[in-house]
N, C-alpha and C. Protein backbone atom coordinates (compact mmCIF):
# COMPACT_ATOMS: atom_id res chain seq x y z
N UNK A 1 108.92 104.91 113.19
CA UNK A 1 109.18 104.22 114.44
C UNK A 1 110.23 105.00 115.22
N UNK A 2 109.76 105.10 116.79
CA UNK A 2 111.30 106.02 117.39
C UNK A 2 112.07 104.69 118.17
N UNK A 3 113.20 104.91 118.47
CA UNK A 3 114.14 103.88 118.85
C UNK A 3 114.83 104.36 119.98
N UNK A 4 114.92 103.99 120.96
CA UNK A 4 115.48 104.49 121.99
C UNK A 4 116.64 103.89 122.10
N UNK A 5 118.26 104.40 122.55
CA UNK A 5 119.60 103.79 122.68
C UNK A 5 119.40 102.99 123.57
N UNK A 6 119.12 103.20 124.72
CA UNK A 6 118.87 102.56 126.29
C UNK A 6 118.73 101.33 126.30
N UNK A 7 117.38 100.78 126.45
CA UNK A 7 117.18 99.80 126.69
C UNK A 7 116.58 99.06 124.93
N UNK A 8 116.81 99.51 124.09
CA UNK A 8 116.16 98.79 122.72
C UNK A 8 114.91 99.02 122.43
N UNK A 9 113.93 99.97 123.18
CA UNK A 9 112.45 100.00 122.73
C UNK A 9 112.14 100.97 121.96
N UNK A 10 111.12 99.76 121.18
CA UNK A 10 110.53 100.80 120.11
C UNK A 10 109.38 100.48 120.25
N UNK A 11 109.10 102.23 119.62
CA UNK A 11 107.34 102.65 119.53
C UNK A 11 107.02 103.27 118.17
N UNK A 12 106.67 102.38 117.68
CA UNK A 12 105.60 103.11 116.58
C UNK A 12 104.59 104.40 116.70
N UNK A 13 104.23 105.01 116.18
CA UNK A 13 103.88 106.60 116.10
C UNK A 13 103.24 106.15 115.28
N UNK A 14 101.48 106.13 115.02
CA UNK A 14 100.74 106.40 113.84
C UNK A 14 100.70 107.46 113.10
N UNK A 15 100.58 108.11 112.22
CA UNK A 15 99.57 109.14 111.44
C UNK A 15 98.69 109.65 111.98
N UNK A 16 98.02 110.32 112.70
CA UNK A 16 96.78 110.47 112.97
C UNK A 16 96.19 111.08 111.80
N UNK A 17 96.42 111.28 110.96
CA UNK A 17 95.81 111.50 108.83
C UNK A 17 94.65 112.80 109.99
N UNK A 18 94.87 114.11 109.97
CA UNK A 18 94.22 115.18 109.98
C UNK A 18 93.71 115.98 108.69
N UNK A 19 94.16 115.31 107.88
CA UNK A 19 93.60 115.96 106.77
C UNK A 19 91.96 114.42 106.62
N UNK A 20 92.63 113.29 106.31
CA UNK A 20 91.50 112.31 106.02
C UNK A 20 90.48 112.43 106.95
N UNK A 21 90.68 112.85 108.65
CA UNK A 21 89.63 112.89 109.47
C UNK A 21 88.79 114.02 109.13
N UNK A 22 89.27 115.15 108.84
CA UNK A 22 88.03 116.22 108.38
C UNK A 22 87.94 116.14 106.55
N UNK A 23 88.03 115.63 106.28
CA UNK A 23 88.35 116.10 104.35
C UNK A 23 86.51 115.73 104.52
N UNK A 24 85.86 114.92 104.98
CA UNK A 24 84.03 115.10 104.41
C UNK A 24 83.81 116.35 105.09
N UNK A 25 84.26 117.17 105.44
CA UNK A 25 83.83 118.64 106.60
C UNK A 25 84.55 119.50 105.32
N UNK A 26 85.84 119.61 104.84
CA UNK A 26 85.99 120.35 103.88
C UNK A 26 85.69 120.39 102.52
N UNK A 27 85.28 118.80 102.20
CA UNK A 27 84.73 118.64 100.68
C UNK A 27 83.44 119.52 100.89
N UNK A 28 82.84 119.34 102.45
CA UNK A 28 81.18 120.12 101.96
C UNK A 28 81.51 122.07 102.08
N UNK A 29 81.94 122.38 103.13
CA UNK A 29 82.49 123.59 102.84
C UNK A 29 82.99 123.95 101.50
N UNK A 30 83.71 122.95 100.59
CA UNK A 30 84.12 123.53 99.53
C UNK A 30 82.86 123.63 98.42
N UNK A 31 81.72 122.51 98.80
CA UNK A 31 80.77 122.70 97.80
C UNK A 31 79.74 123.89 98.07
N UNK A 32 79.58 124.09 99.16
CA UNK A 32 78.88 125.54 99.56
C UNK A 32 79.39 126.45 99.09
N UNK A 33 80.83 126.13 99.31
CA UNK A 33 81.31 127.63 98.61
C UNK A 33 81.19 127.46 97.35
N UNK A 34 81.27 126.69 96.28
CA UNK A 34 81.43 126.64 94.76
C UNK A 34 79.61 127.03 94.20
N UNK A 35 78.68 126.71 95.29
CA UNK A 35 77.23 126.92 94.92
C UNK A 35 77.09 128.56 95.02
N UNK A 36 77.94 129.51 96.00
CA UNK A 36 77.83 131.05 95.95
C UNK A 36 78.12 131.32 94.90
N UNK A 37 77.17 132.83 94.50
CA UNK A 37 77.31 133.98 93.38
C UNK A 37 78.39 134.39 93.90
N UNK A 38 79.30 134.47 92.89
CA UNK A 38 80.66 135.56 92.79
C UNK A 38 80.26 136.56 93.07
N UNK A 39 81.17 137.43 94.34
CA UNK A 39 81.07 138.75 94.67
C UNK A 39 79.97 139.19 95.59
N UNK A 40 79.24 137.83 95.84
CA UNK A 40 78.22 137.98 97.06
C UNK A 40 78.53 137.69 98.84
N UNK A 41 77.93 138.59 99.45
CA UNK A 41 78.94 138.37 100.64
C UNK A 41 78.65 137.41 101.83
N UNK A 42 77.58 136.39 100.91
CA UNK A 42 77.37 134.91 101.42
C UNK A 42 78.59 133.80 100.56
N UNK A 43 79.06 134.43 99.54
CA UNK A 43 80.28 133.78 99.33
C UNK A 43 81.96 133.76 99.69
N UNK A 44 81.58 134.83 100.41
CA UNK A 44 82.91 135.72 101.41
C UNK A 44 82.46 134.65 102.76
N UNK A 45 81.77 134.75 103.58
CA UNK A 45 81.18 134.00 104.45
C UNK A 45 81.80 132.17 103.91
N UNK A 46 80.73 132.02 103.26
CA UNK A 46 81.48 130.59 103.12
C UNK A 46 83.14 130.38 103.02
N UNK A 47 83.61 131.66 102.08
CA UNK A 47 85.16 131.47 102.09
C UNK A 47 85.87 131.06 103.47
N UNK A 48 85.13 132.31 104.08
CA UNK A 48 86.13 131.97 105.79
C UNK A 48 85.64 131.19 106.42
N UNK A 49 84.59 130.38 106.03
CA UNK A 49 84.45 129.10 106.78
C UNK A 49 85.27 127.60 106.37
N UNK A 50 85.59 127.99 104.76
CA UNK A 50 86.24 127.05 104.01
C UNK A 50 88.11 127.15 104.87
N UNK A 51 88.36 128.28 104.51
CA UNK A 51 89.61 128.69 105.43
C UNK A 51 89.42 128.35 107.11
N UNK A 52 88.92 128.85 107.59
CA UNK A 52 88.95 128.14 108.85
C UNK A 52 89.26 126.82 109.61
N UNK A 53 88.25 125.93 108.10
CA UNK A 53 88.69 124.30 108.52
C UNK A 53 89.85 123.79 107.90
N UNK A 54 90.90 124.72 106.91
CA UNK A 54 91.78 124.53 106.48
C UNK A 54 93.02 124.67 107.62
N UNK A 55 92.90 125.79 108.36
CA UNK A 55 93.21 126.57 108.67
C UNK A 55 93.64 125.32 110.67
N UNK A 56 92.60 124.82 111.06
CA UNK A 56 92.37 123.91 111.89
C UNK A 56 93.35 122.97 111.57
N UNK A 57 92.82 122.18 110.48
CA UNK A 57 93.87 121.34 110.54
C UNK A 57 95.64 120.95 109.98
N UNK A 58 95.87 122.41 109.73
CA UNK A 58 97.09 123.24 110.11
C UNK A 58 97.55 122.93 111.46
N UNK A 59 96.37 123.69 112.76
CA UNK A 59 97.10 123.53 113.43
C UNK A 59 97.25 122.37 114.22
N UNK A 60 96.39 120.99 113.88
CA UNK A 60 96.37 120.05 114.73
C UNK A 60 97.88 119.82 114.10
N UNK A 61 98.06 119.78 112.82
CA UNK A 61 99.08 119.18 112.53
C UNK A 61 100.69 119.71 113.10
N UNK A 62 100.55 121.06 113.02
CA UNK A 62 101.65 121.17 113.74
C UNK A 62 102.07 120.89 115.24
N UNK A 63 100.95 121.28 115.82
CA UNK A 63 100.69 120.75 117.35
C UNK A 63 101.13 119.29 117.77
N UNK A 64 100.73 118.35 116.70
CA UNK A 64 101.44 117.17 116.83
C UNK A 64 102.75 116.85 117.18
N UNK A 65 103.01 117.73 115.59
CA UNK A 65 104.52 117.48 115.24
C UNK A 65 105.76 118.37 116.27
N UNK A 66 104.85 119.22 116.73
CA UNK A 66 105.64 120.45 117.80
C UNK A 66 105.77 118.95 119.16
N UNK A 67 104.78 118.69 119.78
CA UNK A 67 104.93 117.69 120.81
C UNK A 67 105.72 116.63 120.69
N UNK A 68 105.28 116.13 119.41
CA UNK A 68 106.41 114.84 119.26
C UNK A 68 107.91 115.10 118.97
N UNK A 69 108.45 116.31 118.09
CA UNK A 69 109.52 116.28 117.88
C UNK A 69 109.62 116.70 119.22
N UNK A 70 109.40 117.27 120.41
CA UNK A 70 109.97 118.06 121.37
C UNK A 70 110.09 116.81 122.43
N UNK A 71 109.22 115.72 122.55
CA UNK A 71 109.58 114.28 123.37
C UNK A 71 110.54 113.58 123.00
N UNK A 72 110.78 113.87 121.48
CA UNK A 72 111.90 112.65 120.76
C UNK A 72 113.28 113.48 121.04
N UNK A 73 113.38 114.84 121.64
CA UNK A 73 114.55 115.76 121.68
C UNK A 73 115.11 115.40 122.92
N UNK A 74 113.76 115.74 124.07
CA UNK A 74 113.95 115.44 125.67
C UNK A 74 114.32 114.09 126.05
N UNK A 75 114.19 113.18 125.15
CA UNK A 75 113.82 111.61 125.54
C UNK A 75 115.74 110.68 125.17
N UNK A 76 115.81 111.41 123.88
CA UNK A 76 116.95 110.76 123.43
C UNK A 76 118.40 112.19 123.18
N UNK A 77 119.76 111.62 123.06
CA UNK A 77 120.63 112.03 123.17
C UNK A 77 121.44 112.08 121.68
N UNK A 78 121.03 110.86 120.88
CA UNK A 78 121.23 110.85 119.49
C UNK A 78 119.96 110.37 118.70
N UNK A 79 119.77 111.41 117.61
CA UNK A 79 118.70 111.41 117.13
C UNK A 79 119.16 111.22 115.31
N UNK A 80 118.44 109.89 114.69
CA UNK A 80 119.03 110.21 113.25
C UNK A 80 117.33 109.63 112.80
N UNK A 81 117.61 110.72 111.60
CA UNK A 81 116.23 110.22 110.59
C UNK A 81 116.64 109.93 109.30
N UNK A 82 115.95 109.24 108.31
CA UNK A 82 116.00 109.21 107.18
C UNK A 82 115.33 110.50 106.10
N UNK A 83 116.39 111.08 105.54
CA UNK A 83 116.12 112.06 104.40
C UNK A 83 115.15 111.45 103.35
N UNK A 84 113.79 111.88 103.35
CA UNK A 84 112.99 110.92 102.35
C UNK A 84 112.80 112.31 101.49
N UNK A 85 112.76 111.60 100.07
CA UNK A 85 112.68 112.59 98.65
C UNK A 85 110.92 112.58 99.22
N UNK A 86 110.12 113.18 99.83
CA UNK A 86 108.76 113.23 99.43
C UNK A 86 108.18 113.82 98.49
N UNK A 87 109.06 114.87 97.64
CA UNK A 87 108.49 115.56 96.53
C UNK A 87 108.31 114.19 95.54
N UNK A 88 109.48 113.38 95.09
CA UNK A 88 109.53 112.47 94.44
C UNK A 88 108.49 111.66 94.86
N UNK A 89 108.05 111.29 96.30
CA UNK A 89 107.27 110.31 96.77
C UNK A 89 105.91 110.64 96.51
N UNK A 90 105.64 111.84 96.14
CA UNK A 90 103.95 112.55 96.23
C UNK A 90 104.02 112.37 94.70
N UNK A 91 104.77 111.94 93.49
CA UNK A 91 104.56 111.68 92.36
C UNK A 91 103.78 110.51 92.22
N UNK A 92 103.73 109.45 92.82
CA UNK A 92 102.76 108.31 92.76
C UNK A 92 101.26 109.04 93.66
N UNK A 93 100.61 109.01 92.83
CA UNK A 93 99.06 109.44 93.35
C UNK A 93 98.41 108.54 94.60
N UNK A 94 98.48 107.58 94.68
CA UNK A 94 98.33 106.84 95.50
C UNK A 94 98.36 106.79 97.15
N UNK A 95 99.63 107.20 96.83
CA UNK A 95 100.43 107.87 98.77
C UNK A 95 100.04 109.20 98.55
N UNK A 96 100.17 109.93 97.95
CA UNK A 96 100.46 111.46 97.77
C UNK A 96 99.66 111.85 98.81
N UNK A 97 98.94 111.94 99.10
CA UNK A 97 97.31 112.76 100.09
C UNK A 97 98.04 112.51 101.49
N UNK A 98 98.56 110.95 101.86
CA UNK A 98 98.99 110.83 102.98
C UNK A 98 100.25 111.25 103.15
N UNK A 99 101.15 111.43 102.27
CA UNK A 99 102.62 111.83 102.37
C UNK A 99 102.77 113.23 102.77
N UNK A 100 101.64 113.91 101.86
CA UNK A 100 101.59 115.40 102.04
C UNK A 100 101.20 116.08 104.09
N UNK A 101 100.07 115.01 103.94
CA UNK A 101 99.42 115.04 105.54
C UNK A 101 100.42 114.93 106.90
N UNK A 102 101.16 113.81 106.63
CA UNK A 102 102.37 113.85 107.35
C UNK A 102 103.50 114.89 107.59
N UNK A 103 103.47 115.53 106.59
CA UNK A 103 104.47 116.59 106.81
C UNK A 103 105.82 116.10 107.07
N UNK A 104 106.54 115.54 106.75
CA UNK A 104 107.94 115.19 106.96
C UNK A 104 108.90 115.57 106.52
N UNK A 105 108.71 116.77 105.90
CA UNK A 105 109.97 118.44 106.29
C UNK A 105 109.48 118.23 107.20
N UNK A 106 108.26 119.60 107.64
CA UNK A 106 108.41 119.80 108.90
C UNK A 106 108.83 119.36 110.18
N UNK A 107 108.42 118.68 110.42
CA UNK A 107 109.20 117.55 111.08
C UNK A 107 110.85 117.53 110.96
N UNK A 108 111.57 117.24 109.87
CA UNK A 108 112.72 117.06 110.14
C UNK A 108 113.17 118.62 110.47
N UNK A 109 112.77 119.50 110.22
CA UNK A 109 113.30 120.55 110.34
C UNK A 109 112.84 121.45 111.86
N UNK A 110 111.80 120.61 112.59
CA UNK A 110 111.51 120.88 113.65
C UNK A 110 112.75 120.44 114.49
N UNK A 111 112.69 119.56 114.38
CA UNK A 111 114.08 118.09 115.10
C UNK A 111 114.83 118.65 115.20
N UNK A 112 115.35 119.42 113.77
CA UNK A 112 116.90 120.52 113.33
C UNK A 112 117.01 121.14 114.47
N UNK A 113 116.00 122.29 114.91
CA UNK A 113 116.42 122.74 115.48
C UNK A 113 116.11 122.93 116.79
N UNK A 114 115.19 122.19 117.43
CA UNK A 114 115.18 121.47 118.44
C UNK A 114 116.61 120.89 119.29
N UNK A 115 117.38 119.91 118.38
CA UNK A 115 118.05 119.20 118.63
C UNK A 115 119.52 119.95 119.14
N UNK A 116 119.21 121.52 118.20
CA UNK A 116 120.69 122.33 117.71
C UNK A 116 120.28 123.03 119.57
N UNK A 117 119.33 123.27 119.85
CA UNK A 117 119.04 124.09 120.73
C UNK A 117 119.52 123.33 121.90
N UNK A 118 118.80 122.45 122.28
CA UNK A 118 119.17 121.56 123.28
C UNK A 118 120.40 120.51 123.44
N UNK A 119 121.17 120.96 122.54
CA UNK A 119 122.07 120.52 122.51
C UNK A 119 122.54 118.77 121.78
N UNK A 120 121.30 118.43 121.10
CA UNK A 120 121.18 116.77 120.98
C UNK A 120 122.07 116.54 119.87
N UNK A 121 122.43 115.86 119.72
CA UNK A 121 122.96 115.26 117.97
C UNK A 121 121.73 114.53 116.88
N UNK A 122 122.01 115.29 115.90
CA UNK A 122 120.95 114.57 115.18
C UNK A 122 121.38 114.36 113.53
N UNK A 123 121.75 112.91 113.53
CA UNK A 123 122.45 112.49 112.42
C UNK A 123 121.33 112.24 110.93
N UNK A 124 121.21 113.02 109.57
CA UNK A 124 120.39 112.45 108.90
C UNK A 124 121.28 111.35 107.97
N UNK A 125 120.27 110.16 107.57
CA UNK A 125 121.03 109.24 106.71
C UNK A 125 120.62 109.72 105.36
N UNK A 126 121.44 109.19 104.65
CA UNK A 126 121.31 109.52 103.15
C UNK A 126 120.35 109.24 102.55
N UNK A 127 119.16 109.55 102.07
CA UNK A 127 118.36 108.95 100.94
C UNK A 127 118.50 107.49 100.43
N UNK A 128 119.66 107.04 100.12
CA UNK A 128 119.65 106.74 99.38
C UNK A 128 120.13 105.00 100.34
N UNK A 129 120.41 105.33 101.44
CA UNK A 129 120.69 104.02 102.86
C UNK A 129 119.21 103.18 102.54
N UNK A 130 119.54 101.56 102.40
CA UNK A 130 118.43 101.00 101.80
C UNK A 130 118.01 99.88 103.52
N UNK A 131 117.52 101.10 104.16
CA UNK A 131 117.44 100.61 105.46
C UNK A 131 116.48 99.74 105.69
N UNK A 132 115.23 99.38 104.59
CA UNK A 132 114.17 98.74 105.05
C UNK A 132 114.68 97.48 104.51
N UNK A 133 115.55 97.85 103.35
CA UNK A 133 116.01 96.61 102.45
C UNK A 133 116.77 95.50 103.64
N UNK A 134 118.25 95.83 104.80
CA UNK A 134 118.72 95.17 105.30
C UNK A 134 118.09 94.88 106.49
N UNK A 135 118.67 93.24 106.74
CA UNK A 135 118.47 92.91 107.91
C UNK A 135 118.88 93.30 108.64
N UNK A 136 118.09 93.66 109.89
CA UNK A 136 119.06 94.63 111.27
C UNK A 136 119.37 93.38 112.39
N UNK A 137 119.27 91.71 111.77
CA UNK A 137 119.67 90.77 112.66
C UNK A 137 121.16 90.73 111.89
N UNK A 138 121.62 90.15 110.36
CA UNK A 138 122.40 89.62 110.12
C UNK A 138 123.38 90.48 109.33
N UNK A 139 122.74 91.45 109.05
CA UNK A 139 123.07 92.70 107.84
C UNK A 139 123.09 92.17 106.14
N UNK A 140 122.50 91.39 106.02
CA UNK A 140 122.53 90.73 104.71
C UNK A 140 121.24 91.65 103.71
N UNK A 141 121.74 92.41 102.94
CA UNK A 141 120.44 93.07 102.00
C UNK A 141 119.92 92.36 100.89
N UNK A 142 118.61 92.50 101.56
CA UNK A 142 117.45 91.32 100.61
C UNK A 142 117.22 92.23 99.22
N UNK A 143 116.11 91.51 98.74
CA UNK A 143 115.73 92.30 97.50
C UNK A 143 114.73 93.50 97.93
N UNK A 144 114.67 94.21 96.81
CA UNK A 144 113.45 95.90 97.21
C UNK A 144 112.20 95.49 97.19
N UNK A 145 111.46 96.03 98.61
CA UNK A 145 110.31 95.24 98.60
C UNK A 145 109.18 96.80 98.11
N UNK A 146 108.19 96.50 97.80
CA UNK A 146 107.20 97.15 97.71
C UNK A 146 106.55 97.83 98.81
N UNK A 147 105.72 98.83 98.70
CA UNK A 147 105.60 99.90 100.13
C UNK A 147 104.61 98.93 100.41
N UNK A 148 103.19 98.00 100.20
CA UNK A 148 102.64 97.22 100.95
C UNK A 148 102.58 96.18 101.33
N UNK A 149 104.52 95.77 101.31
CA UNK A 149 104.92 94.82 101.90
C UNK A 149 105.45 95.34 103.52
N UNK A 150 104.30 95.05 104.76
CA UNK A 150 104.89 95.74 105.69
C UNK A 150 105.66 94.93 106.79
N UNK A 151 105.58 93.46 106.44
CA UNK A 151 106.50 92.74 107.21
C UNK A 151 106.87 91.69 106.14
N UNK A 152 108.60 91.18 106.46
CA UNK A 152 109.15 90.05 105.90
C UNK A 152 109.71 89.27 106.89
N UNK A 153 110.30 88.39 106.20
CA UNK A 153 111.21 87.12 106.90
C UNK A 153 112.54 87.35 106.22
N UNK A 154 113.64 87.36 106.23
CA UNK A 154 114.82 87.25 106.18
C UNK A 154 115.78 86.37 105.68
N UNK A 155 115.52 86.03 104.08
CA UNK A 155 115.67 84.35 103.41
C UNK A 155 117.13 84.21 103.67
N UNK A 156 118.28 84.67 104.35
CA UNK A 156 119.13 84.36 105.31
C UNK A 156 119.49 83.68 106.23
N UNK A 157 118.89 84.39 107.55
CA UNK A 157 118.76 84.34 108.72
C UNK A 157 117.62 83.92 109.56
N UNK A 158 116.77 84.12 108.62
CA UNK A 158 115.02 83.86 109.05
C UNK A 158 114.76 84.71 109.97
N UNK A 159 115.22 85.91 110.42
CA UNK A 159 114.30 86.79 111.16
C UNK A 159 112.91 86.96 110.53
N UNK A 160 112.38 87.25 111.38
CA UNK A 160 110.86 87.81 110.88
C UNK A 160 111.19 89.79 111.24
N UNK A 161 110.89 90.20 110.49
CA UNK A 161 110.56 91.72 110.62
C UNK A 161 109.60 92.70 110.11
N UNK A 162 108.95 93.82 111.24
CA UNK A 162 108.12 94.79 110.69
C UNK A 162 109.36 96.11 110.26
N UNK A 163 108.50 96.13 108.60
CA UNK A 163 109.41 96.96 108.18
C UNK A 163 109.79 97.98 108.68
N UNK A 164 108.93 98.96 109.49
CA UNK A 164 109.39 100.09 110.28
C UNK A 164 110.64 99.76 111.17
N UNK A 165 109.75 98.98 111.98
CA UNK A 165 111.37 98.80 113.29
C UNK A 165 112.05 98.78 112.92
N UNK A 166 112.54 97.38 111.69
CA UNK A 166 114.19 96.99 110.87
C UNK A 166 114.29 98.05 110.68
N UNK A 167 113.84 98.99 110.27
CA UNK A 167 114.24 100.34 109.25
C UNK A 167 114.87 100.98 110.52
N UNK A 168 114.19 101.51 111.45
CA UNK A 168 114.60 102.54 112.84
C UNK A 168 116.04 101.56 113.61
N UNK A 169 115.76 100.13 113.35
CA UNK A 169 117.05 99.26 114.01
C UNK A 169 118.33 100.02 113.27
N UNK A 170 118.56 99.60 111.85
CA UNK A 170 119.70 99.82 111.12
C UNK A 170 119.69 101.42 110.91
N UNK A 171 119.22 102.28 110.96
CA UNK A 171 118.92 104.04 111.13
C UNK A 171 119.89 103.62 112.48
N UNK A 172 119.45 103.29 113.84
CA UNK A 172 120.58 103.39 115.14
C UNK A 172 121.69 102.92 115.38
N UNK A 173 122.00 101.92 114.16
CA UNK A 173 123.78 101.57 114.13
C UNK A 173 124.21 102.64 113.17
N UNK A 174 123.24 103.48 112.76
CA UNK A 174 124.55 104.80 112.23
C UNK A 174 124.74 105.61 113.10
N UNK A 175 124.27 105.51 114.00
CA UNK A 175 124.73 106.90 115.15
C UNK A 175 125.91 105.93 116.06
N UNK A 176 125.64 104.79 116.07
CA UNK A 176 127.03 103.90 116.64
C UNK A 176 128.47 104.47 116.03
């Protein structure tokens, strides 16, 4: 989610998953290629067709991430993200495919120096800041919820919250 200082708005940013939109285009490229004779130069052929669509959605992905980090640079004046372990996070099989797809080094390290260039501030929080955990109405930290818990209520305060925003809310009182 990005958070703007200004006026309080937030926008969610999907995934556009560039790997899940072509993966039936590269599973069959990869089976063409696994059906070539070794050392035949219909199996060279398939190679660089296998590379090619690899190769594509490379660059949608960076293209993304080049545009968006470069709006979130121009747009805002303090910029903080959360340091996520994704090596640790791609250990559950489950997320892994999408964690990887996202790219989130890249990304933070686009921001880096984006931010260094243009002069922005860009604060990272610690790993270990249990930002989805607190309320960004009352600051009271609930219990650890599970990743497909994507909205709660607040057995506090009774806010209702989507976990992203709370998360991007309490991420912008650290740059306070």
């Amino acid at each position: 989610a990005v958070m703007t200082n200004d006026a309080m708005v937030s926008e969610k940013i999907e995934n556009p998953r560039f790997l899940r939109k072509s993966e039936a285009k590269v599973k069959k490229a990869q089976r063409t290629l696994s059906r070539k004779k070794i050392g035949s130069k219909n199996r060279e052929k398939a190679k660089l067709i296998l590379a090619k669509k690899h190769e594509r959605i490379a660059n949608q992905r960076q293209d993304f991430l080049h545009k968006l980090s470069r709006r979130i640079v121009d747009e805002n004046q303090v910029i903080v993200v959360e340091t996520l372990k994704s090596k640790d996070m791609m250990k559950n099989h489950k997320v892994a495919k999408s964690i990887g797809d996202v790219s989130w080094y890249e990304f933070v390290r686009q921001l880096e120096y984006k931010s260094r260039f243009y002069g922005r501030t860009l604060i990272k929080a610690d790993p270990w800041y249990a930002s989805t955990q607190i309320c960004s109405t009352c600051g009271v930290k609930g219990e650890k919820k599970k990743l497909d818990v994507r909205e709660w209520t607040c057995t506090h305060c009774g806010a209702y919250h989507d976990r992203d925003i709370n998360a991007s809310l309490n991420l912008l009182m650290l740059a306070d």
